[in-house]
Protein backbone atom coordinates (compact mmCIF):
# COMPACT_ATOMS: atom_id res chain seq x y z
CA UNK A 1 101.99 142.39 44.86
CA UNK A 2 101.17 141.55 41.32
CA UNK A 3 97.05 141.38 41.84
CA UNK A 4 97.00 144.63 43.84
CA UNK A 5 99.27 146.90 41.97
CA UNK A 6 97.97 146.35 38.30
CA UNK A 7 95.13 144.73 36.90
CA UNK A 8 95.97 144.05 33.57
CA UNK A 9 93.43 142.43 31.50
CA UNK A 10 91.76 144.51 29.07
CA UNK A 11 88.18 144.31 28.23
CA UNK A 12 86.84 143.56 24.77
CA UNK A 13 85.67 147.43 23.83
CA UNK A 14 85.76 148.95 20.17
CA UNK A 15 88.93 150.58 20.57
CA UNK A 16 90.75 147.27 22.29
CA UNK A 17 89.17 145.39 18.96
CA UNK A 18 90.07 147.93 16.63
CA UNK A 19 93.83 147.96 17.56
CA UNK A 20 93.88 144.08 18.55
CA UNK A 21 92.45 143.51 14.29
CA UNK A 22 94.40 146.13 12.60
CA UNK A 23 97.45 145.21 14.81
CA UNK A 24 96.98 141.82 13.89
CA UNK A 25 97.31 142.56 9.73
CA UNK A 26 100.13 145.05 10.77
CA UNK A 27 101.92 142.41 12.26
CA UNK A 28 101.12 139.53 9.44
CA UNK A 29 101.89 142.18 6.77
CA UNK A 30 104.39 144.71 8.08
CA UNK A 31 106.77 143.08 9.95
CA UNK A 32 108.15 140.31 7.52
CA UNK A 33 108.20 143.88 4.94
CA UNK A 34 110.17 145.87 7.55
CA UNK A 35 112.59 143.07 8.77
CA UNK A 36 112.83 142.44 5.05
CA UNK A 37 113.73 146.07 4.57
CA UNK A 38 115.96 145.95 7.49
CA UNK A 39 118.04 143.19 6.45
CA UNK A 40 118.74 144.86 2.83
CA UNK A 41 119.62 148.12 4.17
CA UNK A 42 122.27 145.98 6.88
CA UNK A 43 123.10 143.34 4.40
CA UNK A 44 124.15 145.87 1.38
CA UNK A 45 125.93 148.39 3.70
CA UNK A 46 123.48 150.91 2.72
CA UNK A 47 123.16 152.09 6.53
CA UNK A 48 125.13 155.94 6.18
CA UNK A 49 122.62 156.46 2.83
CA UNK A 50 119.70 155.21 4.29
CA UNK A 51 120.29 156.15 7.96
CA UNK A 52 117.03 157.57 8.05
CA UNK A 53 114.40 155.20 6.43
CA UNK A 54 116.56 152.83 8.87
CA UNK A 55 115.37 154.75 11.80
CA UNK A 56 112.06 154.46 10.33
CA UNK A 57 111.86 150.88 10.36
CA UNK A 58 113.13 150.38 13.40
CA UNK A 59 110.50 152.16 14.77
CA UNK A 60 107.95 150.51 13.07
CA UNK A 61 109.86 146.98 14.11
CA UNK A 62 109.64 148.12 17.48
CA UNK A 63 105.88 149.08 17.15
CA UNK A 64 105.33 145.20 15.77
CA UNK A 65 107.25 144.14 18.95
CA UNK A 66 104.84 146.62 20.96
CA UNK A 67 101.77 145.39 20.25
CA UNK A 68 102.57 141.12 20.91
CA UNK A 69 103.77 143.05 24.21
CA UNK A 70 100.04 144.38 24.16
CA UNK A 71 98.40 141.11 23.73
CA UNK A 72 100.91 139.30 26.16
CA UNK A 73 99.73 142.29 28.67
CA UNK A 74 95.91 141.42 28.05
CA UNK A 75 96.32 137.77 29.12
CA UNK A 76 98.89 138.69 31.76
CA UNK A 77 98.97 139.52 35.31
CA UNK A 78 102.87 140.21 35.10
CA UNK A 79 103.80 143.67 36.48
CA UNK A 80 107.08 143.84 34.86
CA UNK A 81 105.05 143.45 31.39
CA UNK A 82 102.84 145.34 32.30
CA UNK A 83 105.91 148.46 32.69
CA UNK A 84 107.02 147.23 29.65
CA UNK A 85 104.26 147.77 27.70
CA UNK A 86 104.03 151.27 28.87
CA UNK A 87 107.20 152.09 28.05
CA UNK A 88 107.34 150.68 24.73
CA UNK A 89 103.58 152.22 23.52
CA UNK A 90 104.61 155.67 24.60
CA UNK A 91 108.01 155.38 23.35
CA UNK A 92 106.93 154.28 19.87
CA UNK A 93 103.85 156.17 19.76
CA UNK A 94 106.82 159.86 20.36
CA UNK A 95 109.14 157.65 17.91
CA UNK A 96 106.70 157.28 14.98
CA UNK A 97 105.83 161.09 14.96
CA UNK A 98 109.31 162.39 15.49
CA UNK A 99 111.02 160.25 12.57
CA UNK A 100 108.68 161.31 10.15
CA UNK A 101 108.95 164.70 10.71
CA UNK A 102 112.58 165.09 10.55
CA UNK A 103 112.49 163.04 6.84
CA UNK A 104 110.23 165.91 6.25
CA UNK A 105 112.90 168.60 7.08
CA UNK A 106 115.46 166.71 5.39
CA UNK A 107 113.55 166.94 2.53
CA UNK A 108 112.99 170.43 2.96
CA UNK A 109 116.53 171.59 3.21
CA UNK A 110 117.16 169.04 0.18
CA UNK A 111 114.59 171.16 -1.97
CA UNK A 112 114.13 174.51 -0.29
CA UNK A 113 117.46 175.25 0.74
CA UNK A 114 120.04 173.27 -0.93
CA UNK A 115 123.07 174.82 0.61
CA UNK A 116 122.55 174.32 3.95
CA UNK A 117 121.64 170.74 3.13
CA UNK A 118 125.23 169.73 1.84
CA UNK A 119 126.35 170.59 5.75
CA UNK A 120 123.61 169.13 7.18
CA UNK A 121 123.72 165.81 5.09
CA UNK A 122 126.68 164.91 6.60
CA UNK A 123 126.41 161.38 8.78
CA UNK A 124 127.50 163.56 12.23
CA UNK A 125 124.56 166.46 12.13
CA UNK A 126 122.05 163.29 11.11
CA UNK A 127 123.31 160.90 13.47
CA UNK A 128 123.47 164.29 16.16
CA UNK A 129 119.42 164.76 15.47
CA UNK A 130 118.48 161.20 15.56
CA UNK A 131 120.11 160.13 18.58
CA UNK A 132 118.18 163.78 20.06
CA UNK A 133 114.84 162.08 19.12
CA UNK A 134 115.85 158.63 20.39
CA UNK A 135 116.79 160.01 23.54
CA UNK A 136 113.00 162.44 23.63
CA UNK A 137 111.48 159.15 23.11
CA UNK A 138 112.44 156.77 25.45
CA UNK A 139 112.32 159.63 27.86
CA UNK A 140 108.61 159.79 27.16
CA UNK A 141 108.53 155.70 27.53
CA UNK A 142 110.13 156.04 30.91
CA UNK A 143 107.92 158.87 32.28
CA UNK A 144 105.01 156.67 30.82
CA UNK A 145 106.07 154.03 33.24
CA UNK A 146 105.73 155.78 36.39
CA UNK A 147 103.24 158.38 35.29
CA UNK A 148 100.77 156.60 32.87
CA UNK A 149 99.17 159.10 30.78
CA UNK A 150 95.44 160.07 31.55
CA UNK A 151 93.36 162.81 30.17
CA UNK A 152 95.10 166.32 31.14
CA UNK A 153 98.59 164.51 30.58
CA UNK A 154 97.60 163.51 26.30
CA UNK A 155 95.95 166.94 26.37
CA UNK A 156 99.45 168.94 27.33
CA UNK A 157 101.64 166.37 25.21
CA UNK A 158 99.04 166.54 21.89
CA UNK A 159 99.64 170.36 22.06
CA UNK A 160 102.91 171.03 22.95
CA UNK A 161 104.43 168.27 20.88
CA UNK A 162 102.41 166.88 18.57
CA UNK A 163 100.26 169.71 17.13
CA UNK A 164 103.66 172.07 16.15
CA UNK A 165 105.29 168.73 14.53
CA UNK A 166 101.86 168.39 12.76
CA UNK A 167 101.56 172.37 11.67
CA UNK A 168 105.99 172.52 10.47
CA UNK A 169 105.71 169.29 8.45
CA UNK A 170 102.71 170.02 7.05
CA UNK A 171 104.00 173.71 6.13
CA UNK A 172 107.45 171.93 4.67
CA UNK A 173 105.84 169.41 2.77
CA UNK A 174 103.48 172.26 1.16
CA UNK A 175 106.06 174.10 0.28
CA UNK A 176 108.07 171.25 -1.19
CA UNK A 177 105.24 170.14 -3.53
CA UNK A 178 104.68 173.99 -4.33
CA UNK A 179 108.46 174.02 -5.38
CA UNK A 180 108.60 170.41 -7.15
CA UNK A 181 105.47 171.70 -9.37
CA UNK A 182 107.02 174.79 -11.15
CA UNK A 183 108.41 174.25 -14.54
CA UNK A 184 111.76 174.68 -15.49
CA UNK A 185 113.24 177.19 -17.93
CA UNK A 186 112.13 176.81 -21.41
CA UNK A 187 108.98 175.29 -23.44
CA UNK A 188 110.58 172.32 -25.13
CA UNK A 189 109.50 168.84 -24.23
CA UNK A 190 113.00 167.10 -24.59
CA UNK A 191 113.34 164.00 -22.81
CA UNK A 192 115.30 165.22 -20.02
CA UNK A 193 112.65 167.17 -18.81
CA UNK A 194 110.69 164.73 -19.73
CA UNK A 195 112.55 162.54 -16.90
CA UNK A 196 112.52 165.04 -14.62
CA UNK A 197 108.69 166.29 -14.59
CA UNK A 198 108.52 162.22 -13.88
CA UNK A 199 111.07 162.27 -10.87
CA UNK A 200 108.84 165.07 -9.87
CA UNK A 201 105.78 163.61 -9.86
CA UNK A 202 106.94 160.98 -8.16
CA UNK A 203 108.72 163.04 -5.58
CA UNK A 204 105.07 164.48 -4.83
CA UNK A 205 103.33 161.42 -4.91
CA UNK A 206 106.03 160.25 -2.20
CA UNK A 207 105.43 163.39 -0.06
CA UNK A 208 101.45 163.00 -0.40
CA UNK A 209 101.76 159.20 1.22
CA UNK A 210 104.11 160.88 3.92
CA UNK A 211 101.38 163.30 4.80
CA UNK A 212 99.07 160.47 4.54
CA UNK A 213 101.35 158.63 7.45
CA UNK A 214 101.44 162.03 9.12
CA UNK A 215 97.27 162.07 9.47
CA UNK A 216 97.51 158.72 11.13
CA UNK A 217 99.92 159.18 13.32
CA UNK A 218 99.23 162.41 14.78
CA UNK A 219 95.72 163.21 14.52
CA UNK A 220 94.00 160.81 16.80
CA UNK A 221 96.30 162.11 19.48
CA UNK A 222 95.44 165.36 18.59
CA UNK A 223 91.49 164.77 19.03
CA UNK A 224 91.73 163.22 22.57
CA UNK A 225 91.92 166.91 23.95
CA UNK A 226 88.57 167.58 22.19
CA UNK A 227 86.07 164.29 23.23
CA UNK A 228 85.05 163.96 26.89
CA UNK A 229 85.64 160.34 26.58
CA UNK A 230 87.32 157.17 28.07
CA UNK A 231 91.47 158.16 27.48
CA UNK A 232 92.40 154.90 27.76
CA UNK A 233 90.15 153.46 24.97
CA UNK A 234 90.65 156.54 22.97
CA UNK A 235 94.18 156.33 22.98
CA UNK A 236 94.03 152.23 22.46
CA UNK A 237 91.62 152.74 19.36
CA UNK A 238 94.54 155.38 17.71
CA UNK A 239 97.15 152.93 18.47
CA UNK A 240 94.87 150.70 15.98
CA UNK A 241 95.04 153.85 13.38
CA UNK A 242 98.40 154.62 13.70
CA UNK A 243 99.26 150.64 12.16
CA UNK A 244 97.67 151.50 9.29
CA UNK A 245 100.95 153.09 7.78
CA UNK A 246 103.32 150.71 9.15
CA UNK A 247 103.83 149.05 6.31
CA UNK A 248 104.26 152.19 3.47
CA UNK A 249 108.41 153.45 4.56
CA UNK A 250 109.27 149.30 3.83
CA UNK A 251 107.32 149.39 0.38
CA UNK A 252 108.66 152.27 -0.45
CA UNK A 253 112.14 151.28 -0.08
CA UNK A 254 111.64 147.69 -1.65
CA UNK A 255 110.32 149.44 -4.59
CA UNK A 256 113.17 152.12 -4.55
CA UNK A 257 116.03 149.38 -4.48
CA UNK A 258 113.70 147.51 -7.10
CA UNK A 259 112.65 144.55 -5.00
CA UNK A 260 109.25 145.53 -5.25
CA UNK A 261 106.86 146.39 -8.10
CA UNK A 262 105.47 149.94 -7.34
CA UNK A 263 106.02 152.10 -10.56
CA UNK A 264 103.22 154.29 -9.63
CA UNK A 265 104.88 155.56 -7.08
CA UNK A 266 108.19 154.47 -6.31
């Protein structure tokens, strides 16, 4: 049953090297920082504060765990992993776009509009949304498993999900940065402001790296619509992209709870 219902070795093209090397340093690099991360936010109770950037890590824990599921799949002719690794690549792939985007409208609300943020900051309207996005992406995982996604299928998804996710957190971070950069009332340096015009710089600097994620994340789904190429290799060689950030929410919180050294911008 296993021989004639999936084949699933992969052959050695660019995009099945690209994701197989960068996965490899994601893996080497980013998962001892994010199950380092993990185990701090756990260990110090820090999970209602941080509920969040412990989503994030999760998902990027579980995108570490997808891609030895990847390799496993290349050198296996197991069916069941084979499922598996469907499920788990389109469930992270959803995941890692979603969770980003709603730090972004946290942040938003946090700067933008600060009243409605006090209501919404509360651990039952977070907890509400995340579990919403949990549940969106291991929906997509599961219809990945028995419809595996070709051409037309990326095409509808990139632009119905991921291109209006792209265009609101790109128009909230804008508008954050637009917002941190203003001065406040009067001319004097004292060193409160001082403090703060740092914070702020910071805060941008934070936002910019976010965007950065954002890019790699989201726009080599976006493309597939546009090239009249292979799907499957396209889609393998922006799972090799999308790695590239995996490691950035852990540093960022290492150097936030001053485990790390990242003054520049942490």
């Amino acid at each position: 049953m296993e021989n004639s219902s999936v084949s699933t070795s992969h052959d050695l093209t660019p995009g099945v090297f690209m994701y197989v090397f960068i996965g490899s340093v994601h893996y080497t690099v980013g998962f001892p920082l994010n199950i380092w991360a993990l185990w701090l936010i756990v260990s110090t109770q820090a999970t209602r504060t941080e509920i969040l950037t412990l989503n994030l890590i999760l998902m990027e824990i579980l995108s570490s765990v997808g891609f030895l599921l990847y390799v496993v799949d290349s050198f296996s002719r197991s069916f069941s992993i084979n499922r598996l690794s469907l499920f788990h690549q389109a469930s992270v792939v959803v995941g890692r776009v979603l969770f980003p985007w709603q730090v972004c409208m946290d942040r938003y609300l946090a700067v933008v509009h600060p009243v409605a943020f006090i209501r919404y900051k509360q651990i039952q309207y977070r907890g509400s949304c995340l579990a919403v996005l949990w549940l969106f992406a291991i929906g997509c995982g599961l219809i990945n498993i028995f419809l595996p996604m070709n051409f037309t299928a990326v095409s509808i998804f990139a632009f119905a999900v991921f291109l209006p996710i792209l265009s609101t957190e790109i128009f909230c971070s804008l508008s954050i940065v637009r917002i941190l950069r203003r001065s406040g009332p009067g001319h004097k340096e004292s060193q409160e402001k001082k403090e703060a015009n740092q914070q702020k710089r910071r805060a941008v600097q934070v936002i910019c790296v976010g965007l950065l994620m954002l890019a790699l994340n989201n726009f080599p789904f976006i493309l597939v619509p546009f090239f009249n190429v292979d799907t499957e290799e396209f889609l393998t060689a922006a799972l090799g992209l999308s790695c590239l950030g995996s490691p950035i929410q852990a540093v960022l919180f290492l150097s936030r709870s001053g485990r790390l050294s990242c003054r520049s911008i942490c």
